[in-house]
C-alpha atoms as a PDB file:
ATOM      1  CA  UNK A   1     -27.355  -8.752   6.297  1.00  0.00           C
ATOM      2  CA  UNK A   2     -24.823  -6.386   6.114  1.00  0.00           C
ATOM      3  CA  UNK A   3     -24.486  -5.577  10.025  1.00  0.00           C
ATOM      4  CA  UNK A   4     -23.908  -9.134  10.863  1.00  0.00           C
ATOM      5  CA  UNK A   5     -20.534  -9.310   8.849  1.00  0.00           C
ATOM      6  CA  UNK A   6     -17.218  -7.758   9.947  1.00  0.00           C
ATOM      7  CA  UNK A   7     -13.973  -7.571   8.813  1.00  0.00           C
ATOM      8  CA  UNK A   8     -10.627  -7.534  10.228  1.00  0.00           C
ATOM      9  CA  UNK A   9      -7.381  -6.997   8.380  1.00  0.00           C
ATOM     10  CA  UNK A  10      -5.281  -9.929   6.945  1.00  0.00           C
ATOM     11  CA  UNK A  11      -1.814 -10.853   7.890  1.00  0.00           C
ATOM     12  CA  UNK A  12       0.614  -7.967   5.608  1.00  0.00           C
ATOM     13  CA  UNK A  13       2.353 -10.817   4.160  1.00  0.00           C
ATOM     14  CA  UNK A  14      -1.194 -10.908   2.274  1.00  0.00           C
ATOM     15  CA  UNK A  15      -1.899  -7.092   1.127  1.00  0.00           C
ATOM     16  CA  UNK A  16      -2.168  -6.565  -2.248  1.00  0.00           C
ATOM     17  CA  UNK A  17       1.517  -6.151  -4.256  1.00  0.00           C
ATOM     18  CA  UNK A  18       1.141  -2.426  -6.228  1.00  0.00           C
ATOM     19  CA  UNK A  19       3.254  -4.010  -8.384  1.00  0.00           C
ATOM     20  CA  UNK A  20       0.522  -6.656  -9.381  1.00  0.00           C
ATOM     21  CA  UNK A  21      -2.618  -4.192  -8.991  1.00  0.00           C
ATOM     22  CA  UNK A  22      -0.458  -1.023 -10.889  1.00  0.00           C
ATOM     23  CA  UNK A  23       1.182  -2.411 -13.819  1.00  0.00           C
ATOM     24  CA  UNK A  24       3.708  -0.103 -15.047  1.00  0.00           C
ATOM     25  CA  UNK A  25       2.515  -0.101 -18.896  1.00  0.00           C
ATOM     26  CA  UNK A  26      -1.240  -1.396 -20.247  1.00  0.00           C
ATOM     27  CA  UNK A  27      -2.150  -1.594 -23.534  1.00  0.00           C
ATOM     28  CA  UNK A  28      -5.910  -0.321 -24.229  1.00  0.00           C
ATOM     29  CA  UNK A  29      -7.672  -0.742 -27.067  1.00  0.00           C
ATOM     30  CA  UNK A  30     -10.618   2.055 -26.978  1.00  0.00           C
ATOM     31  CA  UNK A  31     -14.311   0.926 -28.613  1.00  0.00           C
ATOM     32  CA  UNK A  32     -14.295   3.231 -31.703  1.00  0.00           C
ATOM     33  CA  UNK A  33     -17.793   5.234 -32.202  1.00  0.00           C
ATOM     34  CA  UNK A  34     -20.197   3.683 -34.369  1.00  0.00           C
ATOM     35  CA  UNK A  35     -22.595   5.578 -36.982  1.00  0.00           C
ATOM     36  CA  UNK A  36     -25.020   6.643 -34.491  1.00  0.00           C
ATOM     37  CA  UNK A  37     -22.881   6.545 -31.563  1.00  0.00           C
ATOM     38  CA  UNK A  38     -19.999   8.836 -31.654  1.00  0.00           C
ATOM     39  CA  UNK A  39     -19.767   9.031 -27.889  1.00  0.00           C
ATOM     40  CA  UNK A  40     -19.375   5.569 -26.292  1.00  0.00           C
ATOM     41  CA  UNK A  41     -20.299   4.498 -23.013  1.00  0.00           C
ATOM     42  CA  UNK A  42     -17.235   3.268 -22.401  1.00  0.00           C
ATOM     43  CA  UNK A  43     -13.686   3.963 -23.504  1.00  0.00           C
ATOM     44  CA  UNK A  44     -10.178   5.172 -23.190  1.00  0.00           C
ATOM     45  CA  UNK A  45      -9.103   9.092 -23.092  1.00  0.00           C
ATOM     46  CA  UNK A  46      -5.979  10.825 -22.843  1.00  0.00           C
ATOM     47  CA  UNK A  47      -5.138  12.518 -19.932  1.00  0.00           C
ATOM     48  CA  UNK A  48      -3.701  15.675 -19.736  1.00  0.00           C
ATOM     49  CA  UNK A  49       0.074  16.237 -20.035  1.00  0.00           C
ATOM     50  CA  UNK A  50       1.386  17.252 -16.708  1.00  0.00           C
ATOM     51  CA  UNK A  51      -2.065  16.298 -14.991  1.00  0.00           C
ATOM     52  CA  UNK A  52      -2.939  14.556 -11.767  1.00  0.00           C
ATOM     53  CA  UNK A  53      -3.458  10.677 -13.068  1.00  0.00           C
ATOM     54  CA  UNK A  54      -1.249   8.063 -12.265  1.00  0.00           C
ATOM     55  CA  UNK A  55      -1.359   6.958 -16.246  1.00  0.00           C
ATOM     56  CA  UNK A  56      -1.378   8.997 -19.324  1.00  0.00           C
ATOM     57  CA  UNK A  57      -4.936   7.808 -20.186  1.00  0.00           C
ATOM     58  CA  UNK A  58      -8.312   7.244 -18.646  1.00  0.00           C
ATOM     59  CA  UNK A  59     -10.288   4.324 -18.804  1.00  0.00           C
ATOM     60  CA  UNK A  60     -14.029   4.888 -18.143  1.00  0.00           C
ATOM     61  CA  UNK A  61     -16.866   2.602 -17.559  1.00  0.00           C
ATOM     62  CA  UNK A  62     -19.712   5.491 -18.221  1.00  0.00           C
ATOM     63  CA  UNK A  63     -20.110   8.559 -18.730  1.00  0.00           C
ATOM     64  CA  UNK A  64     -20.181   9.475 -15.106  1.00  0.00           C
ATOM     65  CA  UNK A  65     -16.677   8.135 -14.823  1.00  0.00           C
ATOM     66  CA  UNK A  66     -15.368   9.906 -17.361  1.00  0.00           C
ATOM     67  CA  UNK A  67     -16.931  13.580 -15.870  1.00  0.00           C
ATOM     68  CA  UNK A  68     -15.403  12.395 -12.499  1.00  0.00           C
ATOM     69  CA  UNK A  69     -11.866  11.777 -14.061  1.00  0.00           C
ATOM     70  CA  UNK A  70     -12.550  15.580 -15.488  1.00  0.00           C
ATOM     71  CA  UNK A  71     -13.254  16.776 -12.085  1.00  0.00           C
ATOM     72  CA  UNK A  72     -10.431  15.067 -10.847  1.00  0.00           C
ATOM     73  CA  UNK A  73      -8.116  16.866 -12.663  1.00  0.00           C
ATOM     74  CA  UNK A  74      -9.531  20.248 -12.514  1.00  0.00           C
ATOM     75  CA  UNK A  75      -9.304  20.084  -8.642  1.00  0.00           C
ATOM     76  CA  UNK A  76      -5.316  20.431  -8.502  1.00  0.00           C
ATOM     77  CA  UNK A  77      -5.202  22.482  -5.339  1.00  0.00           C
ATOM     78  CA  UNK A  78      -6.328  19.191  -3.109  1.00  0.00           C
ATOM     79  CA  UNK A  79      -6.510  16.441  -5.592  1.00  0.00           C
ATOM     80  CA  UNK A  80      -2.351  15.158  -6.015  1.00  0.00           C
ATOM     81  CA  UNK A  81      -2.972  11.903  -7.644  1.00  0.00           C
ATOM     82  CA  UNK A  82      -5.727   9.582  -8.669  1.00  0.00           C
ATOM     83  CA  UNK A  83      -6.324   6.484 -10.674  1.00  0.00           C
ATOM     84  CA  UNK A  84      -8.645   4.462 -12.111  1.00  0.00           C
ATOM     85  CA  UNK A  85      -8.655   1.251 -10.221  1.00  0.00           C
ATOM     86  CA  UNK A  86      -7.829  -2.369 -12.363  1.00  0.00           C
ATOM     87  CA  UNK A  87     -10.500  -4.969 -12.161  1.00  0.00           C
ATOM     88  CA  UNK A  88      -7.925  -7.106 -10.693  1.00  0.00           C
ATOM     89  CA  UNK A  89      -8.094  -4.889  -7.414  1.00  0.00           C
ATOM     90  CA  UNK A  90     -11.087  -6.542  -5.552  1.00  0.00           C
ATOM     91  CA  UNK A  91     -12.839  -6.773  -2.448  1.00  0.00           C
ATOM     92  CA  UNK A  92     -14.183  -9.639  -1.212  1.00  0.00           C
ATOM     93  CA  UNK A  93     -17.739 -10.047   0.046  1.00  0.00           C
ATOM     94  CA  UNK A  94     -20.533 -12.459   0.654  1.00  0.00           C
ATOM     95  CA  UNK A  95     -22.539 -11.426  -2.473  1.00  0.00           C
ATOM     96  CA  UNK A  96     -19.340 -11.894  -4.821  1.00  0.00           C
ATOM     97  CA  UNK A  97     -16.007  -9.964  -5.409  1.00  0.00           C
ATOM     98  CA  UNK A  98     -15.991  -6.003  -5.738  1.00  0.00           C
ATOM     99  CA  UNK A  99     -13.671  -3.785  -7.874  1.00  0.00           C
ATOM    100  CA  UNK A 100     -14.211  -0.280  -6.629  1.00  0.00           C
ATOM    101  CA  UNK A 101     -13.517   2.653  -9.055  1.00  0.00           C
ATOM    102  CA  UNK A 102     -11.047   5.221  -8.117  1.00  0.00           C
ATOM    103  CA  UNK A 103      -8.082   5.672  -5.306  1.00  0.00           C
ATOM    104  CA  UNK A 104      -7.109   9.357  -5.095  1.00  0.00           C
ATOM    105  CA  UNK A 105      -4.938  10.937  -2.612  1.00  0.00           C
ATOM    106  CA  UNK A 106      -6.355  14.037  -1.315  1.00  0.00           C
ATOM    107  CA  UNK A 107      -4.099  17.098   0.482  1.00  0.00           C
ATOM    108  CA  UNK A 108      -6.244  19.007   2.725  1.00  0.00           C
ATOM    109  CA  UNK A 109      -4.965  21.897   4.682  1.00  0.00           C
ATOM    110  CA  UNK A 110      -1.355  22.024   2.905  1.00  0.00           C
ATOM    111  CA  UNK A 111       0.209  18.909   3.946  1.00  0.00           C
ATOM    112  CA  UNK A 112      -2.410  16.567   5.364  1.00  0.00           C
ATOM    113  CA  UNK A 113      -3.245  14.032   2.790  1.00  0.00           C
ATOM    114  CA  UNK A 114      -6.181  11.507   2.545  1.00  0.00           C
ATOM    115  CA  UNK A 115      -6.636   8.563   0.549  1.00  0.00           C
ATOM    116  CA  UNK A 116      -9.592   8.124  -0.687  1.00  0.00           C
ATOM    117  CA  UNK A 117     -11.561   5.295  -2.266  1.00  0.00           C
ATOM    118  CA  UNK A 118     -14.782   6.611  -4.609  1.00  0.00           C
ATOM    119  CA  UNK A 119     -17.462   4.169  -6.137  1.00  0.00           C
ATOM    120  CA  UNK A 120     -19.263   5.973  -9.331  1.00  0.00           C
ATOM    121  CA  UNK A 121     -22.382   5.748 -10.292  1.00  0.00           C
ATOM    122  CA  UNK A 122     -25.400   7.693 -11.595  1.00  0.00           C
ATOM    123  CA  UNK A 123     -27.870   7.809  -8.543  1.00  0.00           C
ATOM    124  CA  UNK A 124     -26.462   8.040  -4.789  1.00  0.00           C
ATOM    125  CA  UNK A 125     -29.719   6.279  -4.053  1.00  0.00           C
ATOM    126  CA  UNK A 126     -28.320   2.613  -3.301  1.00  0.00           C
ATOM    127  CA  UNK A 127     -32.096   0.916  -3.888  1.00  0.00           C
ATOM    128  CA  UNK A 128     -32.027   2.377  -7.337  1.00  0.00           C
ATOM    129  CA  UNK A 129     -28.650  -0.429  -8.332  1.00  0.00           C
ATOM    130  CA  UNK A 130     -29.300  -4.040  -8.389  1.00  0.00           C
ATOM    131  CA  UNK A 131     -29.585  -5.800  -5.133  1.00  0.00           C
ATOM    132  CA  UNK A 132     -25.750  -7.466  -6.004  1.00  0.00           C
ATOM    133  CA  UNK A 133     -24.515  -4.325  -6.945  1.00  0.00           C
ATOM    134  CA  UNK A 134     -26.121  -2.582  -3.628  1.00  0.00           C
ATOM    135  CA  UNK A 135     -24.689  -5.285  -1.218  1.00  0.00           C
ATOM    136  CA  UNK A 136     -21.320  -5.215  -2.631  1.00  0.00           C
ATOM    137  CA  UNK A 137     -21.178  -1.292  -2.089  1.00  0.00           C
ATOM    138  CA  UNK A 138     -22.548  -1.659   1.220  1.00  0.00           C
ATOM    139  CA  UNK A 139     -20.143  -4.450   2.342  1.00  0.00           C
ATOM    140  CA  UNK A 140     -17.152  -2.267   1.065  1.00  0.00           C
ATOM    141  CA  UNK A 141     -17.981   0.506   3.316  1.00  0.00           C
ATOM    142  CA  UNK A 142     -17.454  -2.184   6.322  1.00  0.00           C
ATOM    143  CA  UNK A 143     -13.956  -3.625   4.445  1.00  0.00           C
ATOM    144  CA  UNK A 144     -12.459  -0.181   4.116  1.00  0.00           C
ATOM    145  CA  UNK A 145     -13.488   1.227   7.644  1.00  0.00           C
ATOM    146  CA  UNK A 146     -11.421  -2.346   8.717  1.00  0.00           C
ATOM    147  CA  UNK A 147      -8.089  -1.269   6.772  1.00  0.00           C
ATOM    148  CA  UNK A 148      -4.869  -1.822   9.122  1.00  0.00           C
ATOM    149  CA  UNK A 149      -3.401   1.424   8.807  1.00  0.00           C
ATOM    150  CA  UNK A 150      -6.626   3.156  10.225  1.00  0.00           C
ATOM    151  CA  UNK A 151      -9.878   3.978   7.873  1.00  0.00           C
ATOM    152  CA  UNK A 152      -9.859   4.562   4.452  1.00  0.00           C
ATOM    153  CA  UNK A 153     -12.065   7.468   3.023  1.00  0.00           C
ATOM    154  CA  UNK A 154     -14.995   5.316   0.973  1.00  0.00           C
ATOM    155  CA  UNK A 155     -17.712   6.263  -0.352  1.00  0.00           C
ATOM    156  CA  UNK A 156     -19.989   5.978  -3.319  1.00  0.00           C
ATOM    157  CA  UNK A 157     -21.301   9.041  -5.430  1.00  0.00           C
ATOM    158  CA  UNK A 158     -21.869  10.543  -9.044  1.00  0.00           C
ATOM    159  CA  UNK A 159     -19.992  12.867 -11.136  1.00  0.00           C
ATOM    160  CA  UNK A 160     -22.692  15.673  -9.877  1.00  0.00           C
ATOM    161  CA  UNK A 161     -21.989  15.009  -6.473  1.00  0.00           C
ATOM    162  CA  UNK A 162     -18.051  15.294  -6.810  1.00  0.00           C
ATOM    163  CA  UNK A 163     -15.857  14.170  -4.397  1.00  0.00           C
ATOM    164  CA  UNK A 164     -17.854  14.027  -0.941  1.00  0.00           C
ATOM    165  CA  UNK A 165     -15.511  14.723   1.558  1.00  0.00           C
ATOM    166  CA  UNK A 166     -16.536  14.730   5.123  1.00  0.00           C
ATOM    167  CA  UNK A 167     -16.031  17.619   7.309  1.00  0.00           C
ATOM    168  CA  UNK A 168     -14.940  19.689   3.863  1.00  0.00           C
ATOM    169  CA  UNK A 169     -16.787  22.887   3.034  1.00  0.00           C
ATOM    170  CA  UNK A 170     -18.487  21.972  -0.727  1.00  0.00           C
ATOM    171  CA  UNK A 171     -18.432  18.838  -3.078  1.00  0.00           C
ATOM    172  CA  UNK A 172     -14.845  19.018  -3.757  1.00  0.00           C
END
């Protein structure tokens, strides 16, 4: 299913506004732990002062998001900025709209930077997610490798397997 569908880039009258997907200031309400639960799956954490995130807090889906923000910051040397991206960023695809999770801009041999587009989850086995959830991953790979202004770095992995940068010596 998935080879049969291309994409080619839209008109740039028609690129997402940064204004619109980046909101300057948003209000988040973290779950508070329950008796039994003091460590939610989800959630909102402060981000360092000084650090690497485009906001002063993290929003987190799991708990493999919120180890991946971690390593995110701790990787200052290539990692310059990152965010979590808003639902309201989406991709579209035949199996329903797609909100992938992070953008980060990478610097890789001093001055060459990369922007790259990560999906987390907990497997990097694609048959172990839903069939949706599989498809939507898989038809994002073809959207981003479409992007106008040449490739963007996607790809999908977990917390343990770090960044995943090609050509780059270690998990990054």
């Amino acid at each position: 299913m998935v080879r049969g569908i291309s994409y080619e880039p839209i008109d740039e009258t028609d690129w997402w506004d940064a204004e619109v997907v980046f909101l300057e200031v948003e209000s988040k309400n973290p779950p508070q732990p329950l008796p039994g639960n003091p460590d939610p799956k989800n959630g909102v954490i402060a981000a360092p002062e000084g650090g690497v995130n485009l906001y002063d807090h993290v929003d987190y889906d799991s708990h493999v998001e919120r180890a991946f923000a971690a390593q995110l910051e701790n990787n200052r040397e290539h990692v310059k900025l990152f965010t979590k991206l808003p639902r309201r960023f989406r991709v579209r695809t035949p199996v329903g709209e797609y909100s992938p999770d992070w953008a980060i801009v990478y610097a890789e041999n001093g001055a060459q930077r990369l922007y790259l587009v990560r999906e987390t989850k907990d497997t990097r086995n694609l048959d172990d997610l839903d069939w949706d959830e599989e498809m939507r991953i898989r038809f994002a790979e073809h959207h981003f490798d479409a992007a106008p202004i040449g490739p963007v770095d996607y790809n999908y992995t977990t917390d343990k397997h770090g960044l995943l940068i090609a050509g780059a010596g270690g998990d990054d």
